[in-house]
PDB file of N, CA and C in Angstrom:
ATOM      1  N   UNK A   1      99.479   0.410 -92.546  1.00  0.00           N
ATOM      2  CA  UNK A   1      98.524  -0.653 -92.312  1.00  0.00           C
ATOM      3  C   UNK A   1      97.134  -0.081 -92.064  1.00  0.00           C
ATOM      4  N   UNK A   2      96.601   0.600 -93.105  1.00  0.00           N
ATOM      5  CA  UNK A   2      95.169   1.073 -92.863  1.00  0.00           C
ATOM      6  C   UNK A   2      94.340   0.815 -93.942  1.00  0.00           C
ATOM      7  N   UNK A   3      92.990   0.968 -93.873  1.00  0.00           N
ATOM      8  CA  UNK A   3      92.251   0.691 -94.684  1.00  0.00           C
ATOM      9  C   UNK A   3      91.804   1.076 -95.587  1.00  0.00           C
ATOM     10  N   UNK A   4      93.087   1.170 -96.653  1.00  0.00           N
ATOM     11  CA  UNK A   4      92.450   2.419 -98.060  1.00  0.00           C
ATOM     12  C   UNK A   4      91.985   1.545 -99.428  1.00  0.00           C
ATOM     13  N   UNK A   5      92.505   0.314 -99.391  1.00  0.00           N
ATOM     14  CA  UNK A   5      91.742   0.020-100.509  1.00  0.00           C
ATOM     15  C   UNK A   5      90.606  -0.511-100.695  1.00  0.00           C
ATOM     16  N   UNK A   6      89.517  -0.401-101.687  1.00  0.00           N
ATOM     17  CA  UNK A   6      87.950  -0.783-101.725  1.00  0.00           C
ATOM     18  C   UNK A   6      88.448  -2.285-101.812  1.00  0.00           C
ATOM     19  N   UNK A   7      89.071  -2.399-102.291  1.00  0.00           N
ATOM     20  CA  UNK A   7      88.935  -4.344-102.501  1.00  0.00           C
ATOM     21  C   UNK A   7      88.861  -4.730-100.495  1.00  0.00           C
ATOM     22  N   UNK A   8      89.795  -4.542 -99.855  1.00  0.00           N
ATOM     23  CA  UNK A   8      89.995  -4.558 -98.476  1.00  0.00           C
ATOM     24  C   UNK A   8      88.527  -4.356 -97.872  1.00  0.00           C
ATOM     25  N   UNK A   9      88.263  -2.906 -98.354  1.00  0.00           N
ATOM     26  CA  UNK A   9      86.953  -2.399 -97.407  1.00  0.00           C
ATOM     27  C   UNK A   9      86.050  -3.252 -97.540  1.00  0.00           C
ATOM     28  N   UNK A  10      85.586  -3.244 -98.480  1.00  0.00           N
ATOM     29  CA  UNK A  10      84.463  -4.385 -99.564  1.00  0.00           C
ATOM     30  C   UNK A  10      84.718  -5.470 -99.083  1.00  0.00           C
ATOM     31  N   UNK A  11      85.628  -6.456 -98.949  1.00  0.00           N
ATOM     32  CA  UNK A  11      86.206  -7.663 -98.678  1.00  0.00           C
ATOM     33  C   UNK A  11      85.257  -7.767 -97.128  1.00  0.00           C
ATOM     34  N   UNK A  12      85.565  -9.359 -97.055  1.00  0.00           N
ATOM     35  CA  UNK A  12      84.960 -10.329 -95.947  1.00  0.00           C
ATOM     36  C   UNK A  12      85.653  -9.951 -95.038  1.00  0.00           C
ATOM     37  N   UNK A  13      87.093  -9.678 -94.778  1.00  0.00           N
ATOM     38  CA  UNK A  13      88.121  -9.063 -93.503  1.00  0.00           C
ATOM     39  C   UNK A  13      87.521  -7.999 -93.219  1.00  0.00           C
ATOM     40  N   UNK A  14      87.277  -7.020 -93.677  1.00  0.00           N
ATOM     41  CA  UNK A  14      86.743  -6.080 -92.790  1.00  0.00           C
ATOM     42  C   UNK A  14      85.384  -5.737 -92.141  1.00  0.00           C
ATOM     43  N   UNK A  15      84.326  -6.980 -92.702  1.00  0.00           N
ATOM     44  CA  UNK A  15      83.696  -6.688 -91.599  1.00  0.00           C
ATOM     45  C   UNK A  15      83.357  -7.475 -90.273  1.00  0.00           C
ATOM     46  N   UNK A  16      84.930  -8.074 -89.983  1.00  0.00           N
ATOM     47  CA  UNK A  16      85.379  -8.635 -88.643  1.00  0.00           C
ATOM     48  C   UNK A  16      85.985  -7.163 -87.752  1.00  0.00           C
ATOM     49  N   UNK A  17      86.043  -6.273 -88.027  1.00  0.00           N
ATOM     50  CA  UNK A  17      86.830  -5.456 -87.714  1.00  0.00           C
ATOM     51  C   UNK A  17      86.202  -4.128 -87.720  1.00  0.00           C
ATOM     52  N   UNK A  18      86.255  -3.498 -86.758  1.00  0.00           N
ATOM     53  CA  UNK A  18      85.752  -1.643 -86.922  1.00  0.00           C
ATOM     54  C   UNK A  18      86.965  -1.401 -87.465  1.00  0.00           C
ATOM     55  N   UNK A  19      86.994  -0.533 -88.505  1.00  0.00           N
ATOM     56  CA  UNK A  19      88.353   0.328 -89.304  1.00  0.00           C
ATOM     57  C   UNK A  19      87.997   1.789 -89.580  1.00  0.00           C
ATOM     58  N   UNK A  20      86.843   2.348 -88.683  1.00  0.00           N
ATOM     59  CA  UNK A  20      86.582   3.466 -89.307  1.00  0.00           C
ATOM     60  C   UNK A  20      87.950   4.290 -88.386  1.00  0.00           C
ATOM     61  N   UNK A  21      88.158   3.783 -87.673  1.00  0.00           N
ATOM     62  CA  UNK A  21      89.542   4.880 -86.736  1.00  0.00           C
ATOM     63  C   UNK A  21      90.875   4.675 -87.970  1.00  0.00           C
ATOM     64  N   UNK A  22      90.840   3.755 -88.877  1.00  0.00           N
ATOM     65  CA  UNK A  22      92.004   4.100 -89.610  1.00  0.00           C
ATOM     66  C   UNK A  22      91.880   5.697 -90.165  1.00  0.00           C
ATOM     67  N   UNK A  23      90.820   5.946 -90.626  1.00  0.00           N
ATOM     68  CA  UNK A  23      90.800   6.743 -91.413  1.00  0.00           C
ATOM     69  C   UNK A  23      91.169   8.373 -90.366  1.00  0.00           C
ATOM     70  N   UNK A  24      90.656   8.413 -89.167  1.00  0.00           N
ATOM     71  CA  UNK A  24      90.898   9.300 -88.313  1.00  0.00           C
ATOM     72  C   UNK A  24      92.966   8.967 -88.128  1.00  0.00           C
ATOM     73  N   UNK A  25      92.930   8.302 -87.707  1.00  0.00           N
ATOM     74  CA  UNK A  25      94.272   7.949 -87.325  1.00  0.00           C
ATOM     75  C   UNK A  25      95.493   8.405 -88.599  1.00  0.00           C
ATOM     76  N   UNK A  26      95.159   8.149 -90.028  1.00  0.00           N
ATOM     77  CA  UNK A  26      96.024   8.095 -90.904  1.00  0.00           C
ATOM     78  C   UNK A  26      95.874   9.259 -91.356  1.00  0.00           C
ATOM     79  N   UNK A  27      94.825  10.437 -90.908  1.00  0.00           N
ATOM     80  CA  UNK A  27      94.370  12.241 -90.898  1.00  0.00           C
ATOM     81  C   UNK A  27      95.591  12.368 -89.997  1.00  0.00           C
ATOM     82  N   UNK A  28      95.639  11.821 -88.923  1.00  0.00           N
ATOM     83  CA  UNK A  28      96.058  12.565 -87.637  1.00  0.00           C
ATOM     84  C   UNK A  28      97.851  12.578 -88.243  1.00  0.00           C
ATOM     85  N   UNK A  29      97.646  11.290 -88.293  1.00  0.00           N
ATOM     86  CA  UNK A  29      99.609  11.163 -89.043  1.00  0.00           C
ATOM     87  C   UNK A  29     100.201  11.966 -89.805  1.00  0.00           C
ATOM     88  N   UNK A  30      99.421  12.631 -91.052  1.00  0.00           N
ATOM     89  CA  UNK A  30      99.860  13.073 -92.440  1.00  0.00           C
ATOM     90  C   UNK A  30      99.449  14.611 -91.713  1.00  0.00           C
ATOM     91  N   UNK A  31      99.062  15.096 -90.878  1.00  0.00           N
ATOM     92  CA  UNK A  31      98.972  16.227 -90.306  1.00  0.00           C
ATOM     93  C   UNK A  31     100.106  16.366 -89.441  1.00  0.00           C
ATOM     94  N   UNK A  32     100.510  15.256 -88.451  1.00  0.00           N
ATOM     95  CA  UNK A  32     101.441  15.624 -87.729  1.00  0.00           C
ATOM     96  C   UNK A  32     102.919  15.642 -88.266  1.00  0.00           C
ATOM     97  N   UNK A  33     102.841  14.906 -89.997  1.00  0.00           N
ATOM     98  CA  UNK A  33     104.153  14.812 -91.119  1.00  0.00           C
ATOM     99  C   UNK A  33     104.417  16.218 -91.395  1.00  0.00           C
ATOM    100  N   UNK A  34     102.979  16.835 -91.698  1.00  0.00           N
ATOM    101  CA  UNK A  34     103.588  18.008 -92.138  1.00  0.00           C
ATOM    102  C   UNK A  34     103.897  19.039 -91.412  1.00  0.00           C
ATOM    103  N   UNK A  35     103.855  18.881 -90.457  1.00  0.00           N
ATOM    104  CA  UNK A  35     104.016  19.560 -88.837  1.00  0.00           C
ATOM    105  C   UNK A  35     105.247  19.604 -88.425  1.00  0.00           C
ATOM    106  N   UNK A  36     106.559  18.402 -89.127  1.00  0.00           N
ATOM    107  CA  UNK A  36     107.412  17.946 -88.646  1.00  0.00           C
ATOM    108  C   UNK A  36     108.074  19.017 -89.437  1.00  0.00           C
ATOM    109  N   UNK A  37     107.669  19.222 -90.502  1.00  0.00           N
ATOM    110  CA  UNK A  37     108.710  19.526 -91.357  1.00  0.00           C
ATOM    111  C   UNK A  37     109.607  18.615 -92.305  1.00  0.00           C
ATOM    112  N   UNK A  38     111.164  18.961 -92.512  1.00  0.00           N
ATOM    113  CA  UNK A  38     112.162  17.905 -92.866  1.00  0.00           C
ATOM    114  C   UNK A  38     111.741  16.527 -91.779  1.00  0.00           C
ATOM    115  N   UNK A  39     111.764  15.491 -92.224  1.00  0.00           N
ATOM    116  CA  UNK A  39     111.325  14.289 -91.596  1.00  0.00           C
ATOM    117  C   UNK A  39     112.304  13.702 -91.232  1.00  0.00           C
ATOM    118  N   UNK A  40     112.944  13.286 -90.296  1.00  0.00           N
ATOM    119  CA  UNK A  40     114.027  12.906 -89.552  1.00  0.00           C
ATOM    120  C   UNK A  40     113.246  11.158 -88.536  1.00  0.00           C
ATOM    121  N   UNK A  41     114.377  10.008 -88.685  1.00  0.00           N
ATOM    122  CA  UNK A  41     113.920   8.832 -88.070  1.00  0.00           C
ATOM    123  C   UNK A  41     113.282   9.584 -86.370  1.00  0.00           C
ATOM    124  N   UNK A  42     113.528  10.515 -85.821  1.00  0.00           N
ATOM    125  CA  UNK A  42     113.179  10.451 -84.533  1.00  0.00           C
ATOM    126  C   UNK A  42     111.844  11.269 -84.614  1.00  0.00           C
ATOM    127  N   UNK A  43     111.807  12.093 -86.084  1.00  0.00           N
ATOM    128  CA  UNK A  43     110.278  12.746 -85.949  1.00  0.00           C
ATOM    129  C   UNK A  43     109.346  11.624 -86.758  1.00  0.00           C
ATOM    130  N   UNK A  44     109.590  10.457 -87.178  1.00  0.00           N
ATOM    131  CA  UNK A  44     108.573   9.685 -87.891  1.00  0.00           C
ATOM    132  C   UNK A  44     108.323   8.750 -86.152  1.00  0.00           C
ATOM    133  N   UNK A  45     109.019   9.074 -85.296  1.00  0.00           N
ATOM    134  CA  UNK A  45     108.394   8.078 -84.324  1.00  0.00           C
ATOM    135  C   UNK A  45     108.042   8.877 -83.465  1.00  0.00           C
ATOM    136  N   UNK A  46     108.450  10.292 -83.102  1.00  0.00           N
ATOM    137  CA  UNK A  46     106.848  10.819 -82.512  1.00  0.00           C
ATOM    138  C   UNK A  46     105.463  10.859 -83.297  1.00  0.00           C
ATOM    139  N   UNK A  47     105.591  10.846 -84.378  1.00  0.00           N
ATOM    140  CA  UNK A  47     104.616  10.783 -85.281  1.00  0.00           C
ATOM    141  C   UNK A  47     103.535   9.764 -84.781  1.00  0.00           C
ATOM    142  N   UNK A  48     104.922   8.421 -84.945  1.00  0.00           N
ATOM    143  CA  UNK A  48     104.005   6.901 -84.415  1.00  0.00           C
ATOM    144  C   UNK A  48     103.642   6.633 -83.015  1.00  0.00           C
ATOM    145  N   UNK A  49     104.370   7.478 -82.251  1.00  0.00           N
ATOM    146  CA  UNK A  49     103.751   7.572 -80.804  1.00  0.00           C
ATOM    147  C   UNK A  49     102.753   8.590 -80.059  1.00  0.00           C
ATOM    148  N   UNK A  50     102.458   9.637 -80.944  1.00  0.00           N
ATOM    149  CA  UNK A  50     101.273  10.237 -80.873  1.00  0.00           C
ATOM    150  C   UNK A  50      99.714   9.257 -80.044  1.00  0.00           C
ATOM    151  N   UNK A  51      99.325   9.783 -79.387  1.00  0.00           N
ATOM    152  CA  UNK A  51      98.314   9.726 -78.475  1.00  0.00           C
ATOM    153  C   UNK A  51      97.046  10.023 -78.321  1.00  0.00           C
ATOM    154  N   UNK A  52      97.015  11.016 -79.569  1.00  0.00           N
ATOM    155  CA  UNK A  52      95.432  12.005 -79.686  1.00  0.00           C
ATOM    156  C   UNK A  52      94.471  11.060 -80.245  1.00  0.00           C
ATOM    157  N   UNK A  53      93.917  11.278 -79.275  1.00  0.00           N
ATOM    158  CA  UNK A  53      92.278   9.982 -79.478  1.00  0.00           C
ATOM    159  C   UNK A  53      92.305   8.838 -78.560  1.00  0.00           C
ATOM    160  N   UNK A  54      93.262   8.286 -78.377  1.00  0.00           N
ATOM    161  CA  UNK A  54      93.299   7.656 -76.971  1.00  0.00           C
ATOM    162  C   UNK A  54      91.707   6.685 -76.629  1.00  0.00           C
ATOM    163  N   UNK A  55      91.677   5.469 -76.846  1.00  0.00           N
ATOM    164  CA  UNK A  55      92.802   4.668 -76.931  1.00  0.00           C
ATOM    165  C   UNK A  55      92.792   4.409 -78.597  1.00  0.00           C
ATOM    166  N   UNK A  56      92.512   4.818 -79.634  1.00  0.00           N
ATOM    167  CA  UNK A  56      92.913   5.057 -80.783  1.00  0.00           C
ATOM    168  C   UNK A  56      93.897   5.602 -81.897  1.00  0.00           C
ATOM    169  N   UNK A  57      94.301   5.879 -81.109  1.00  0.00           N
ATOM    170  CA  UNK A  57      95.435   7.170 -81.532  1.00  0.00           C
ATOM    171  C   UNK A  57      96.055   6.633 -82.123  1.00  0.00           C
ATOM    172  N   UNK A  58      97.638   7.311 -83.306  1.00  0.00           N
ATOM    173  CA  UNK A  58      98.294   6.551 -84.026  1.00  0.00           C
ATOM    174  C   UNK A  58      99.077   5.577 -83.176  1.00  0.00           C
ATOM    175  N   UNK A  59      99.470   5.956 -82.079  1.00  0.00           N
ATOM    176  CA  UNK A  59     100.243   4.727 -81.121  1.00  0.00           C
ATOM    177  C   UNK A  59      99.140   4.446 -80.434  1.00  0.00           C
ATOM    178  N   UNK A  60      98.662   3.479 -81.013  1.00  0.00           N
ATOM    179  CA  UNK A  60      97.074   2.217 -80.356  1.00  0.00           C
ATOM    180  C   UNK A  60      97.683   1.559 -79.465  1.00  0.00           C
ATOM    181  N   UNK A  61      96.281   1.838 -78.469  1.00  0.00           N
ATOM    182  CA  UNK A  61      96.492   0.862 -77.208  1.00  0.00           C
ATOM    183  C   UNK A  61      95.462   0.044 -76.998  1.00  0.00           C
ATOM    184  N   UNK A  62      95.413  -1.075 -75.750  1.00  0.00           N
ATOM    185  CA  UNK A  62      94.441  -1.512 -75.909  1.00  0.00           C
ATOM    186  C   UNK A  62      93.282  -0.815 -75.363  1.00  0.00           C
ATOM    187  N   UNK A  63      92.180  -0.970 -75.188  1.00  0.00           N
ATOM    188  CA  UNK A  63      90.767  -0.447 -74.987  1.00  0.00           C
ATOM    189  C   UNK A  63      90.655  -1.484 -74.310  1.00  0.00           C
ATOM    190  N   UNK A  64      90.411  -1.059 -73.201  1.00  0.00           N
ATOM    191  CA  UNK A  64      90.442  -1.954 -71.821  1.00  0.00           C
ATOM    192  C   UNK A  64      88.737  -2.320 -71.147  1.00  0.00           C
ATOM    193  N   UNK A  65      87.826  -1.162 -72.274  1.00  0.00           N
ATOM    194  CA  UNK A  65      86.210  -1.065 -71.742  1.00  0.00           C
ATOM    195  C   UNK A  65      85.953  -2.188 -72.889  1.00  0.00           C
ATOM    196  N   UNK A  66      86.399  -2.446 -73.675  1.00  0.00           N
ATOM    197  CA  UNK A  66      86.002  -3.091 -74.695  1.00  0.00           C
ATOM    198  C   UNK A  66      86.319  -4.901 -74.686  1.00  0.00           C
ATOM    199  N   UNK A  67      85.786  -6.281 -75.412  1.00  0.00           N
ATOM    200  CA  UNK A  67      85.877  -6.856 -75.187  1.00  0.00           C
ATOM    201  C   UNK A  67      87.144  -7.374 -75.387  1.00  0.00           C
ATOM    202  N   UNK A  68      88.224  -8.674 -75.436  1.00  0.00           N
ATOM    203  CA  UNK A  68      89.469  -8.788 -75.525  1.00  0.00           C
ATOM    204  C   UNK A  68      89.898  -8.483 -77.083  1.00  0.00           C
ATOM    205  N   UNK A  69      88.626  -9.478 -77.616  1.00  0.00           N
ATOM    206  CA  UNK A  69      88.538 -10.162 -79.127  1.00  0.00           C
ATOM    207  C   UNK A  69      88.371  -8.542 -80.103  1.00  0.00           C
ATOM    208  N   UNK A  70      87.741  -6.970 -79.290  1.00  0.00           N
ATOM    209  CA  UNK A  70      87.697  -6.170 -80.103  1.00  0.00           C
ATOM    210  C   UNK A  70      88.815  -5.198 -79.798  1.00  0.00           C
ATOM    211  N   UNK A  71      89.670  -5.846 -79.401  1.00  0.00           N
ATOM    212  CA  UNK A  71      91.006  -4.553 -79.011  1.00  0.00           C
ATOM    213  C   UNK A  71      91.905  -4.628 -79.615  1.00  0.00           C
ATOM    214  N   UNK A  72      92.722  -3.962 -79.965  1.00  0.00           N
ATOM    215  CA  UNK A  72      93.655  -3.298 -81.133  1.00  0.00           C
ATOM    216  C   UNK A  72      94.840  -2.808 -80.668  1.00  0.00           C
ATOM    217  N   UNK A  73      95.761  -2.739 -80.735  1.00  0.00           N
ATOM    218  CA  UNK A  73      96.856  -2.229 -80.507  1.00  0.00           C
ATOM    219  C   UNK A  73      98.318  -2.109 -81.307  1.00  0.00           C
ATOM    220  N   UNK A  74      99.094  -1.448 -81.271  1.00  0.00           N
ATOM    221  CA  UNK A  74     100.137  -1.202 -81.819  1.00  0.00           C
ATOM    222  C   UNK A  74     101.326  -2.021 -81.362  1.00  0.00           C
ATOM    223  N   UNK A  75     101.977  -3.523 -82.602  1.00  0.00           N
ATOM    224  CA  UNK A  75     102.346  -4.657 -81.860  1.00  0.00           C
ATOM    225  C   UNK A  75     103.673  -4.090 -82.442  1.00  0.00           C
ATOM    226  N   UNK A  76     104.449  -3.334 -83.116  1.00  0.00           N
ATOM    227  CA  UNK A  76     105.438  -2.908 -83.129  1.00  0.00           C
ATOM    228  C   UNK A  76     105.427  -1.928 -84.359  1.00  0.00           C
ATOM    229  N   UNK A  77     106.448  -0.883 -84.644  1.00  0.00           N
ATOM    230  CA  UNK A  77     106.519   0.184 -85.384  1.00  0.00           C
ATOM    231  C   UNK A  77     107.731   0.276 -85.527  1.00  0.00           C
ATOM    232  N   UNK A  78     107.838   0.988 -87.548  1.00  0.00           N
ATOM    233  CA  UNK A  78     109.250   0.427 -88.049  1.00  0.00           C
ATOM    234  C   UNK A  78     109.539   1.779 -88.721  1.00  0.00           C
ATOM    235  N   UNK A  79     110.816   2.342 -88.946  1.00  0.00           N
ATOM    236  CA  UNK A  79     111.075   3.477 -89.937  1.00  0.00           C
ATOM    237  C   UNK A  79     112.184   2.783 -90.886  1.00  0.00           C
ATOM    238  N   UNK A  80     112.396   3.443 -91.889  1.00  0.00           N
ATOM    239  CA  UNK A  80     113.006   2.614 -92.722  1.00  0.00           C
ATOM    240  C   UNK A  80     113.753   4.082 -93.281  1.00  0.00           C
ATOM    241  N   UNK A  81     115.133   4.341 -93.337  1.00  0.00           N
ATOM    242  CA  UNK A  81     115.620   5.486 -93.908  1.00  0.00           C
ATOM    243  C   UNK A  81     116.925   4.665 -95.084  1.00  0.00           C
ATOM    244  N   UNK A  82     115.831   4.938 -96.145  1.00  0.00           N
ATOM    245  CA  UNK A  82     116.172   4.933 -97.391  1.00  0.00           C
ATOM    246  C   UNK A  82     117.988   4.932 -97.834  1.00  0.00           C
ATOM    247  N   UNK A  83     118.057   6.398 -97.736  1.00  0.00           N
ATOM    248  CA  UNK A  83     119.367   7.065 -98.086  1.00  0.00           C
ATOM    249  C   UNK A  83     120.796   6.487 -97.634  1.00  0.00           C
ATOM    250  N   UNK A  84     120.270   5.902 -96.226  1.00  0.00           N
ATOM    251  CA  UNK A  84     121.365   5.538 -95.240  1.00  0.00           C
ATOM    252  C   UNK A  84     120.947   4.244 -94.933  1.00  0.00           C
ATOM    253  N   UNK A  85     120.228   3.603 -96.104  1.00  0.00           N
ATOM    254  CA  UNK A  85     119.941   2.048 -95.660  1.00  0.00           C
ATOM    255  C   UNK A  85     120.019   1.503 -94.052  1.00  0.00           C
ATOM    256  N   UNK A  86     118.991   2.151 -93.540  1.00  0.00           N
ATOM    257  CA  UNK A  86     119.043   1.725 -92.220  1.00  0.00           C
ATOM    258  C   UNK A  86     117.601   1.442 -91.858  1.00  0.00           C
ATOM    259  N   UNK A  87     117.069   0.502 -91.119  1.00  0.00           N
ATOM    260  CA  UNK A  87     115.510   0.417 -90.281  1.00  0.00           C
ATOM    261  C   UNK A  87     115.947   0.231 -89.200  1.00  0.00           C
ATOM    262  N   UNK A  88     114.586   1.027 -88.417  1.00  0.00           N
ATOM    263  CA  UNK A  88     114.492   0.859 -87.046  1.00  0.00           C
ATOM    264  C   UNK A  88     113.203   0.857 -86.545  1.00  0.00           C
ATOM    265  N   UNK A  89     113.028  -0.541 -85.621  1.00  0.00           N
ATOM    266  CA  UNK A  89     112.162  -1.420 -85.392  1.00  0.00           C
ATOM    267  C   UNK A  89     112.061  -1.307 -83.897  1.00  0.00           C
ATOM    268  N   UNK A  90     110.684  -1.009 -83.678  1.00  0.00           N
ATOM    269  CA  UNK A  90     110.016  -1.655 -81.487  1.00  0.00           C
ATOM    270  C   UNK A  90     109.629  -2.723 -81.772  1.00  0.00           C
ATOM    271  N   UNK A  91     109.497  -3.467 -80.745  1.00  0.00           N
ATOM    272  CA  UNK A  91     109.218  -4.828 -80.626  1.00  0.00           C
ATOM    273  C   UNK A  91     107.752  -4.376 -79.673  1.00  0.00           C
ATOM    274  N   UNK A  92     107.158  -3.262 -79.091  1.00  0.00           N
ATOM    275  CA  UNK A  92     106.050  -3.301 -78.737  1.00  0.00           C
ATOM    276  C   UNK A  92     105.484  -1.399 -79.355  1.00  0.00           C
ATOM    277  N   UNK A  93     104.448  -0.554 -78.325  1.00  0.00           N
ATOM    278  CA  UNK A  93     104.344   0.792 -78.830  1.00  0.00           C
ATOM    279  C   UNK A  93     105.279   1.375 -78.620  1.00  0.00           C
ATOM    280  N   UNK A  94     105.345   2.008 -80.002  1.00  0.00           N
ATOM    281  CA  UNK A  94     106.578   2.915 -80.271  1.00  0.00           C
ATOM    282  C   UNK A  94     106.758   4.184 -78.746  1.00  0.00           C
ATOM    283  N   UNK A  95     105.506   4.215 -78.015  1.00  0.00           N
ATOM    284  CA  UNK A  95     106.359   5.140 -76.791  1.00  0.00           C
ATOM    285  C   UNK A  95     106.389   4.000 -76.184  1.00  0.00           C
ATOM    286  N   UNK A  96     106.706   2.868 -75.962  1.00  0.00           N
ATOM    287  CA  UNK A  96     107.631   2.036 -74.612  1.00  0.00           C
ATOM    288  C   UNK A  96     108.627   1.163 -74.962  1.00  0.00           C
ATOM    289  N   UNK A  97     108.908   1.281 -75.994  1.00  0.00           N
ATOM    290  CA  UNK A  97     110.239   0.693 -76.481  1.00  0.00           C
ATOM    291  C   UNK A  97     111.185   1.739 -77.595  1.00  0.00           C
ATOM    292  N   UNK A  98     112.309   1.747 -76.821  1.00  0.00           N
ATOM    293  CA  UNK A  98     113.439   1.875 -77.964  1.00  0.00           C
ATOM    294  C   UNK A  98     113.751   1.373 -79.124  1.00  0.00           C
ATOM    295  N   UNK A  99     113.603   2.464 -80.306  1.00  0.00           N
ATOM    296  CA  UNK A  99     114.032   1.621 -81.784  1.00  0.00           C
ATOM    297  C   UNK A  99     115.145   0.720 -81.863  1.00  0.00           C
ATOM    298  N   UNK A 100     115.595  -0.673 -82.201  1.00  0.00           N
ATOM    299  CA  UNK A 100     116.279  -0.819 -82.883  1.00  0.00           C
ATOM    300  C   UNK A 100     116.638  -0.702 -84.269  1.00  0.00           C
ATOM    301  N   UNK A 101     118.395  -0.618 -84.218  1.00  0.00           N
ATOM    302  CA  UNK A 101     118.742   0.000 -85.556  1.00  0.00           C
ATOM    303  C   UNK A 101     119.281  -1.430 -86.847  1.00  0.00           C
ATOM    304  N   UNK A 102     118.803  -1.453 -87.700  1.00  0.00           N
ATOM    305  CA  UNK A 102     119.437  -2.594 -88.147  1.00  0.00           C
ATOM    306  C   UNK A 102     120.436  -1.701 -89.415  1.00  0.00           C
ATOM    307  N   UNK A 103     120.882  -2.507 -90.052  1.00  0.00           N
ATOM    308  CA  UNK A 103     121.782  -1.900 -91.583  1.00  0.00           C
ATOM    309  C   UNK A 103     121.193  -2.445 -92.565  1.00  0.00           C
ATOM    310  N   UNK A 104     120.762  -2.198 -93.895  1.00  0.00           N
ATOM    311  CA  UNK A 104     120.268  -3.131 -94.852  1.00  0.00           C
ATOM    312  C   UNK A 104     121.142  -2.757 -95.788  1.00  0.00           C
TER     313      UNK A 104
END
């Protein structure tokens, strides 16, 4: 959910919205992917619960100096493992909730 396409950027939605932290944020991810190594469901959610940048970070929080209407946060986070048809879903940030596992 970040802001890579020009139609998006260009578009009337984004300039309701600061999105320049996608672009920091979705650096920080694909750095900490390749960091992981083999990618395993429990290393794609430290991934998503990462913290660096704060309160921006890939697991967004709210920004509490900021007004209500400009705060952002991370309203749930999903992995999806292909092979073994399985997702697993937080219902809030991926560090304060436990994945659930579904079967697909």
């Amino acid at each position: 959910n970040h802001w890579l396409s020009m139609k998006m950027i260009l578009g009337g939605e984004a300039t309701n919205y600061s999105y320049n932290s996608t672009f920091i944020r979705l650096d920080r991810a694909r750095r900490l992917v390749k960091q992981e190594g083999k990618m395993t469901v429990e290393g794609l959610f430290r991934v998503l619960s990462d913290h660096a940048g704060h309160p921006e970070g890939v697991c967004r929080h709210d920004d509490e100096t900021v007004a209500v209407y400009h705060r952002h946060r991370s309203l749930w986070s999903m992995v999806v493992d292909v092979t073994d048809k399985k997702l697993y879903l937080t219902d809030n940030n991926p560090c304060k909730t436990q994945a659930r596992e579904y079967s697909l």
